[in-house]
Protein backbone atom coordinates (compact mmCIF):
# COMPACT_ATOMS: atom_id res chain seq x y z
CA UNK A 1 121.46 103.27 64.64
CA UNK A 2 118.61 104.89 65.70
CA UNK A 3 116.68 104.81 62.52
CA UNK A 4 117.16 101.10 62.09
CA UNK A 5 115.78 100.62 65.37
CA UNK A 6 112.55 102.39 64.68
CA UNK A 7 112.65 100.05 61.47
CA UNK A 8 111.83 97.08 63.80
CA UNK A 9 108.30 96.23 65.48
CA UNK A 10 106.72 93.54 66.87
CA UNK A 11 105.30 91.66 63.90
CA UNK A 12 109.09 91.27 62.66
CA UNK A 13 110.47 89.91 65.90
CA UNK A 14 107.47 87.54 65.95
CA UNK A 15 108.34 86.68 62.04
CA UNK A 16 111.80 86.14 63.20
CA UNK A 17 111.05 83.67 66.20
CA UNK A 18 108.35 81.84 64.51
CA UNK A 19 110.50 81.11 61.51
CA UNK A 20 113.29 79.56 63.30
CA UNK A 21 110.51 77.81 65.51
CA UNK A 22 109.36 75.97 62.47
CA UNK A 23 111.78 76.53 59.70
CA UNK A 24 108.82 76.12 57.49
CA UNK A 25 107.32 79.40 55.84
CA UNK A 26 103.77 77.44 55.99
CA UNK A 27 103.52 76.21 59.02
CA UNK A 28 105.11 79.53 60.77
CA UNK A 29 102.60 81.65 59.02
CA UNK A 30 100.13 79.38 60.46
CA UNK A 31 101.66 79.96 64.35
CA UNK A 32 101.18 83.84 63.50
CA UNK A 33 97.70 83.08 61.71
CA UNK A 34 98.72 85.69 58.87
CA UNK A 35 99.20 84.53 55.30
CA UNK A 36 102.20 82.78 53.43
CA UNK A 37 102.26 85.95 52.00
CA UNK A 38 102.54 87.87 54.38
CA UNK A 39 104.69 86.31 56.34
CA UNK A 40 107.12 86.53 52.68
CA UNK A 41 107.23 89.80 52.66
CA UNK A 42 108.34 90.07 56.66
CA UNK A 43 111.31 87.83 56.16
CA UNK A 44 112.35 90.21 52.75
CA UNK A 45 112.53 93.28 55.27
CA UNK A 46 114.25 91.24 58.34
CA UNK A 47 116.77 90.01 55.72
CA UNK A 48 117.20 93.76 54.44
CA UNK A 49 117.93 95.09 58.20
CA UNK A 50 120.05 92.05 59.28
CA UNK A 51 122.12 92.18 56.17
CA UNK A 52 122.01 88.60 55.73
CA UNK A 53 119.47 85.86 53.99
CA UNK A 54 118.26 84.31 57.57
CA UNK A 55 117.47 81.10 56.42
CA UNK A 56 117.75 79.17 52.57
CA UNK A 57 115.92 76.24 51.20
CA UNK A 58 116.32 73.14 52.94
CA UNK A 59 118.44 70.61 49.94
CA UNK A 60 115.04 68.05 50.68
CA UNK A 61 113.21 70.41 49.20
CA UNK A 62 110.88 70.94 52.48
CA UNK A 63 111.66 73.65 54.81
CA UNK A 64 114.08 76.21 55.74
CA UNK A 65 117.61 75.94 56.84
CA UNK A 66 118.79 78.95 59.18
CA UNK A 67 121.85 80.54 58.62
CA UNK A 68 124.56 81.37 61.58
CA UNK A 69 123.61 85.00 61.65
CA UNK A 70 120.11 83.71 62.06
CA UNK A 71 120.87 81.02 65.12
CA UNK A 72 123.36 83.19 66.71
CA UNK A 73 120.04 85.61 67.21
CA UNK A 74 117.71 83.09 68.81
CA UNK A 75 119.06 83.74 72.59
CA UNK A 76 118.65 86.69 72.43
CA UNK A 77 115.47 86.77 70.49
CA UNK A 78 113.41 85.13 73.13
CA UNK A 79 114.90 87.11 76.04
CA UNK A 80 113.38 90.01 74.04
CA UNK A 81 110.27 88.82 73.39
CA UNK A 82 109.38 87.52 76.67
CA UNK A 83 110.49 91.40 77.64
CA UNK A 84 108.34 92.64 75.73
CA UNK A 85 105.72 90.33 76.56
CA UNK A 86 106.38 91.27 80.25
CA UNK A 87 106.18 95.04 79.27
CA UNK A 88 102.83 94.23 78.01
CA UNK A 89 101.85 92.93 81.14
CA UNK A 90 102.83 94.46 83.36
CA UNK A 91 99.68 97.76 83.61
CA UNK A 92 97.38 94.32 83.16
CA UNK A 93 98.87 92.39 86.13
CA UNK A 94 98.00 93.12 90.14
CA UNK A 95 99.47 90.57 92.53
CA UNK A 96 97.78 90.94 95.59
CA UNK A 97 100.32 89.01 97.84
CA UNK A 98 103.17 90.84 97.11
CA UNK A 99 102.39 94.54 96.03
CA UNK A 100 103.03 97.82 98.09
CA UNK A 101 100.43 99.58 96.73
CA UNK A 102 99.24 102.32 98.72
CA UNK A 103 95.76 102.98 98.34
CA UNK A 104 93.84 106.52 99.39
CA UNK A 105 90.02 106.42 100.10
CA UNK A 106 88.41 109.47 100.56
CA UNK A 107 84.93 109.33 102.82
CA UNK A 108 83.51 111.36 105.61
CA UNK A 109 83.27 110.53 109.09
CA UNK A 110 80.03 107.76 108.63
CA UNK A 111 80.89 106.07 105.52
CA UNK A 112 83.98 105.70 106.48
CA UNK A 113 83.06 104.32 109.79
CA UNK A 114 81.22 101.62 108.43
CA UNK A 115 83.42 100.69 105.78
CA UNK A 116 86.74 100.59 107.57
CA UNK A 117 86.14 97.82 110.11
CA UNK A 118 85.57 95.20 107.96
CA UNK A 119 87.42 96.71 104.74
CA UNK A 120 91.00 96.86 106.08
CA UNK A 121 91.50 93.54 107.79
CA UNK A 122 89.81 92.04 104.47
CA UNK A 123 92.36 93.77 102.66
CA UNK A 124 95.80 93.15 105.19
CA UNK A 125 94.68 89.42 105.17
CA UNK A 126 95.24 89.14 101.08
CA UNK A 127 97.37 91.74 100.84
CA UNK A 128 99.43 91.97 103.72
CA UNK A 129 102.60 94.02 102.16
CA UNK A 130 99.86 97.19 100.85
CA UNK A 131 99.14 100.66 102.85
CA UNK A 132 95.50 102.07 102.87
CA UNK A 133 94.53 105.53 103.73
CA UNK A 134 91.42 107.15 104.81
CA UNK A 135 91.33 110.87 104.58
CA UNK A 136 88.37 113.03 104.64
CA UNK A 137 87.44 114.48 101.15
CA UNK A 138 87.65 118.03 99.49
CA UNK A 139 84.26 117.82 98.28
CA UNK A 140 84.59 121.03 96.08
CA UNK A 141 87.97 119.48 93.74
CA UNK A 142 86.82 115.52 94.53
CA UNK A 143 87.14 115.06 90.53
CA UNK A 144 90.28 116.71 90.72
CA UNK A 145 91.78 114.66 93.14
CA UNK A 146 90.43 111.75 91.54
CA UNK A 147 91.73 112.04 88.50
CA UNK A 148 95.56 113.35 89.44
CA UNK A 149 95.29 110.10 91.69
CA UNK A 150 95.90 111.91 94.63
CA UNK A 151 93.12 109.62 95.83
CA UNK A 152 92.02 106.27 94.65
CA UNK A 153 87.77 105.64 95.58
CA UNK A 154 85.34 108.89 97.26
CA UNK A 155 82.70 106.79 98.97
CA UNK A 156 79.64 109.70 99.09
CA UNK A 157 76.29 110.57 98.54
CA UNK A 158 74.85 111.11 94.75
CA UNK A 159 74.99 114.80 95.36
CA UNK A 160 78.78 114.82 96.15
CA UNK A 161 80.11 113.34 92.79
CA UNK A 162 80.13 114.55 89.39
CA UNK A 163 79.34 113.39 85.54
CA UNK A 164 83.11 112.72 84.97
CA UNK A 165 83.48 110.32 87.91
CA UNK A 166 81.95 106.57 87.37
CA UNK A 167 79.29 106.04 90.29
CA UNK A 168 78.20 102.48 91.63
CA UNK A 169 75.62 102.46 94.76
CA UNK A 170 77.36 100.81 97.65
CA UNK A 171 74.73 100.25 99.80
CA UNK A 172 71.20 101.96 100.63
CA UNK A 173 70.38 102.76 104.51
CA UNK A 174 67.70 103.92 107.23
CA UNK A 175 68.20 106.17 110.33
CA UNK A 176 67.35 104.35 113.43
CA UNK A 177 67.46 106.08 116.94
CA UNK A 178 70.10 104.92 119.59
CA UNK A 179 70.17 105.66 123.42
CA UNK A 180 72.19 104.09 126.62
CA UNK A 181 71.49 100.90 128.21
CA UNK A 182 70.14 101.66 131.39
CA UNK A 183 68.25 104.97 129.95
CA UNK A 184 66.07 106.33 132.49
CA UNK A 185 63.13 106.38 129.81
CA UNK A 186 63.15 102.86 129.71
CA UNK A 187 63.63 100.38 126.62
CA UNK A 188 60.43 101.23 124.81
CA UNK A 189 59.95 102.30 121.14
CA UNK A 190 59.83 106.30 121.17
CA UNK A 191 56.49 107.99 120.98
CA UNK A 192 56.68 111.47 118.84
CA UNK A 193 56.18 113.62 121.84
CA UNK A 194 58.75 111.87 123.85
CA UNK A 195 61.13 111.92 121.11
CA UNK A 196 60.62 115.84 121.04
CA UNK A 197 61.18 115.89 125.12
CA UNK A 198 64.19 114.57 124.87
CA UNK A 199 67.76 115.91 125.15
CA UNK A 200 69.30 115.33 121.69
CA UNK A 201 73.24 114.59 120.18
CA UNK A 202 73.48 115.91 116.41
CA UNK A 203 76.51 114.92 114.70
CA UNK A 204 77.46 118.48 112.51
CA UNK A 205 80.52 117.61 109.89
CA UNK A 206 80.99 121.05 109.15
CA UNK A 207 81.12 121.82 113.31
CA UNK A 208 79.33 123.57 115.56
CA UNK A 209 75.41 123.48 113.95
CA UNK A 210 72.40 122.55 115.93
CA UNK A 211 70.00 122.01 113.46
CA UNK A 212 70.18 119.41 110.27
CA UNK A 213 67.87 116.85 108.45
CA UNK A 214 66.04 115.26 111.40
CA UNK A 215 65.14 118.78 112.32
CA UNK A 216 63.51 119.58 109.20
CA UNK A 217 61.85 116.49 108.85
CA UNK A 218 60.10 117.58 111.99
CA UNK A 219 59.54 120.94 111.38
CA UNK A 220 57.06 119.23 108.18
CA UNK A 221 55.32 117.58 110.87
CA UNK A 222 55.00 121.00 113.19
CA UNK A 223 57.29 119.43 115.61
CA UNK A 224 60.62 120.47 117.10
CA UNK A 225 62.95 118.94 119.19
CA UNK A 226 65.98 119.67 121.24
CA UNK A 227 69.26 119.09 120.43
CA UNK A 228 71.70 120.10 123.30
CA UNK A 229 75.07 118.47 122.46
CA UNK A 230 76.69 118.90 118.85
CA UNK A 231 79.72 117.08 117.43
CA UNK A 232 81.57 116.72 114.65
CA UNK A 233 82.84 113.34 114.72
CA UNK A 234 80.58 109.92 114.42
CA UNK A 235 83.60 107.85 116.55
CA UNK A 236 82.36 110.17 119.47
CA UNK A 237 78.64 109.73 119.45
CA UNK A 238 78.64 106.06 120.87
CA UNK A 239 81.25 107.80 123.82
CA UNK A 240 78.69 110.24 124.22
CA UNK A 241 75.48 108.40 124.36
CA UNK A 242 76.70 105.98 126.73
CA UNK A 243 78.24 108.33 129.05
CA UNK A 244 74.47 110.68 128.95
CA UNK A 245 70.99 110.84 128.59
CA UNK A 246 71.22 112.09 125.08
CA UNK A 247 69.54 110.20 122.37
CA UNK A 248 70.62 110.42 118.57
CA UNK A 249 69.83 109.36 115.04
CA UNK A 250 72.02 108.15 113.06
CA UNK A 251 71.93 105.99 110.46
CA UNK A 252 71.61 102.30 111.08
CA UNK A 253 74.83 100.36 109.57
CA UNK A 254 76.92 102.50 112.22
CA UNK A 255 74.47 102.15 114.92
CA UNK A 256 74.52 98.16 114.74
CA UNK A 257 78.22 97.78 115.80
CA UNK A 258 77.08 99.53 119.34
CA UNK A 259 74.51 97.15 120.49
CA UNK A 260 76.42 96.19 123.55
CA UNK A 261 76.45 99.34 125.21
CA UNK A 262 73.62 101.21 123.29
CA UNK A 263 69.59 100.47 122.75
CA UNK A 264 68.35 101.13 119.47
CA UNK A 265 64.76 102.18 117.96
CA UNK A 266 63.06 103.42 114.74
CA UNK A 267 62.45 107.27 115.04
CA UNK A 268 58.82 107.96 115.69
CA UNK A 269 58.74 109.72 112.61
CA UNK A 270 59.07 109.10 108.77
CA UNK A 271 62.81 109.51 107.50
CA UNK A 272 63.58 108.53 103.84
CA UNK A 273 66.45 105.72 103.11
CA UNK A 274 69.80 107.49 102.05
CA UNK A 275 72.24 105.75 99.36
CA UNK A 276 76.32 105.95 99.26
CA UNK A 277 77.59 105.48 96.01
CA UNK A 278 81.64 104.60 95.63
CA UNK A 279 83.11 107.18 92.79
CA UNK A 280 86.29 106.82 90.85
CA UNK A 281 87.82 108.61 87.80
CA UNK A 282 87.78 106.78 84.43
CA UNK A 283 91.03 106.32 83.76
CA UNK A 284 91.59 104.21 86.35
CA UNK A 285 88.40 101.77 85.11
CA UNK A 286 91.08 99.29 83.47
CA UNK A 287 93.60 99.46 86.30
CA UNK A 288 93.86 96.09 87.88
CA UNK A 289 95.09 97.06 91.14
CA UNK A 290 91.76 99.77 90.93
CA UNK A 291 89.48 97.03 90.41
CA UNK A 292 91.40 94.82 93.12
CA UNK A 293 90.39 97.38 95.51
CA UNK A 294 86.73 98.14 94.56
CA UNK A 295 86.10 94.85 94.57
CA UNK A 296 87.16 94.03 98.05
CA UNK A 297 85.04 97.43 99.01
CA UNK A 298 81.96 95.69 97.27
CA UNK A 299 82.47 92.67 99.20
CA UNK A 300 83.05 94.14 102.82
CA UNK A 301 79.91 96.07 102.32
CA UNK A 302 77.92 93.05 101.47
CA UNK A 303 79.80 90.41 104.76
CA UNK A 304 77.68 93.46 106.82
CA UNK A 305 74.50 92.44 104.79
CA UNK A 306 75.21 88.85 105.92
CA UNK A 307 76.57 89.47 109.41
């Protein structure tokens, strides 16, 4: 039973169905788009594994006639095909509406600040029934996890990803400089030495450093600064800054969603644009529910362009 199984495939099925479509070798050869032939030789092995001739000249001399065997197949014929059609499918097919996809998107503390407020309502409001996840990343097995699909997208910098992941640039930023309303230094743009007076916040995303980029961007200048307060988590600065005399630089796309309760500047000092590029695994390239959810990343990144 087996064997004759295996005997059958796709093109025979379609032989089959076409045939008693148009009972007409011609004009069924013509639905497949393979030759006369062709489709000949098909019907000489589906009579072989049926055990029975399938259809016989029509008595007018045009067409085919099916035989009982042959009609008592068609039910059940097209329920298989359209199974098999569905099969197909289904890997090709991502219905937004109704899927309970769970999604994972692995980004550190600022990307995934300034993708998440606009990203997730974006996605609830088309896709209301599907869970997404931020967790931070494992930056040392990313490509691992990305390829086991233990997570779906790592938004990072260039640096972070790796030749087997597919990269895209999300967006490009600056670093601008944010301090309280009400700061006691008033609301004008920073001069270099009162920049370097002042008390500073760092953000640290290892924890517990006092010293990063800004502070060797300085030290090229022969400046220094002071950085009193250090935290680990970008959701805090805005808390911090508004609650102290601290001032902090951080880059801009974060920085804009606090302009109620915080006063923002350019730095007094030349600090080169960073990029975040959005990295996935190949395999999932093809995946429709993949490129669902990249696209919807794409396009909350660019409503902050336009906002």
């Amino acid at each position: 039973m087996a064997s004759e199984f295996m005997d059958f495939d796709t093109g025979l099925l379609q032989a089959l169905d076409a045939l008693l479509i148009d009972q007409n070798v011609t004009h069924a050869a013509a639905r497949l788009n393979i030759t006369q032939s062709a489709l000949s030789a098909r019907l000489t092995r589906l009579r072989q594994l049926l055990n029975d001739p399938l259809f016989i000249p029509a008595a007018s001399g045009r067409g085919m006639i099916p035989t009982p065997h042959a009609i008592a197949l068609r039910p059940e014929l097209t329920k298989l095909i359209d199974r098999i059609n569905d099969f197909i499918k289904t890997a090709h097919v991502f219905d937004p509406q109704n899927s309970k996809r769970v999604f994972k998107i692995a980004a550190t503390d600022n990307p995934a600040a300034i993708l998440a407020p606009d990203l997730i309502p974006m996605v609830k409001a088309k896709a209301p029934l599907v869970k997404i996840a931020f967790t931070l990343p494992d930056k040392a097995r990313i490509a691992t996890h990305l390829e086991q699909g233990d997570i779906d997208l790592f938004v990072g910098a260039a640096e972070d990803g790796s030749n087997e992941l597919i990269a895209s640039t999300l967006f490009e930023d600056e670093f601008l400089t944010a301090q309280r309303v009400g700061h006691p230094r008033g609301d004008k743009p920073f001069t270099l030495d009162e920049y370097c007076s002042l008390e500073h916040l760092l953000i640290s995303t290892s924890g517990g450093q006092f010293h990063g980029m800004i502070d060797a961007a300085l030290a090229e200048v022969g400046r220094e600064r002071s950085v009193s307060v250090s935290i680990q988590s970008y959701a805090l600065a805005p808390l911090v800054l508004s609650n102290s005399d601290c001032i902090c630089t951080l880059p801009s796309r974060f920085l804009e969603r606090f302009k109620n309760v915080l006063e923002i500047h350019p730095p007094p000092l030349a600090l080169s644009r960073f990029s975040m590029n959005l990295f996935w695994h190949p395999r999932m390239q093809t995946d429709p529910a993949h490129s669902w959810l990249r696209k919807q990343v794409v396009q909350a990144i660019g409503r902050q362009r336009k906002s």
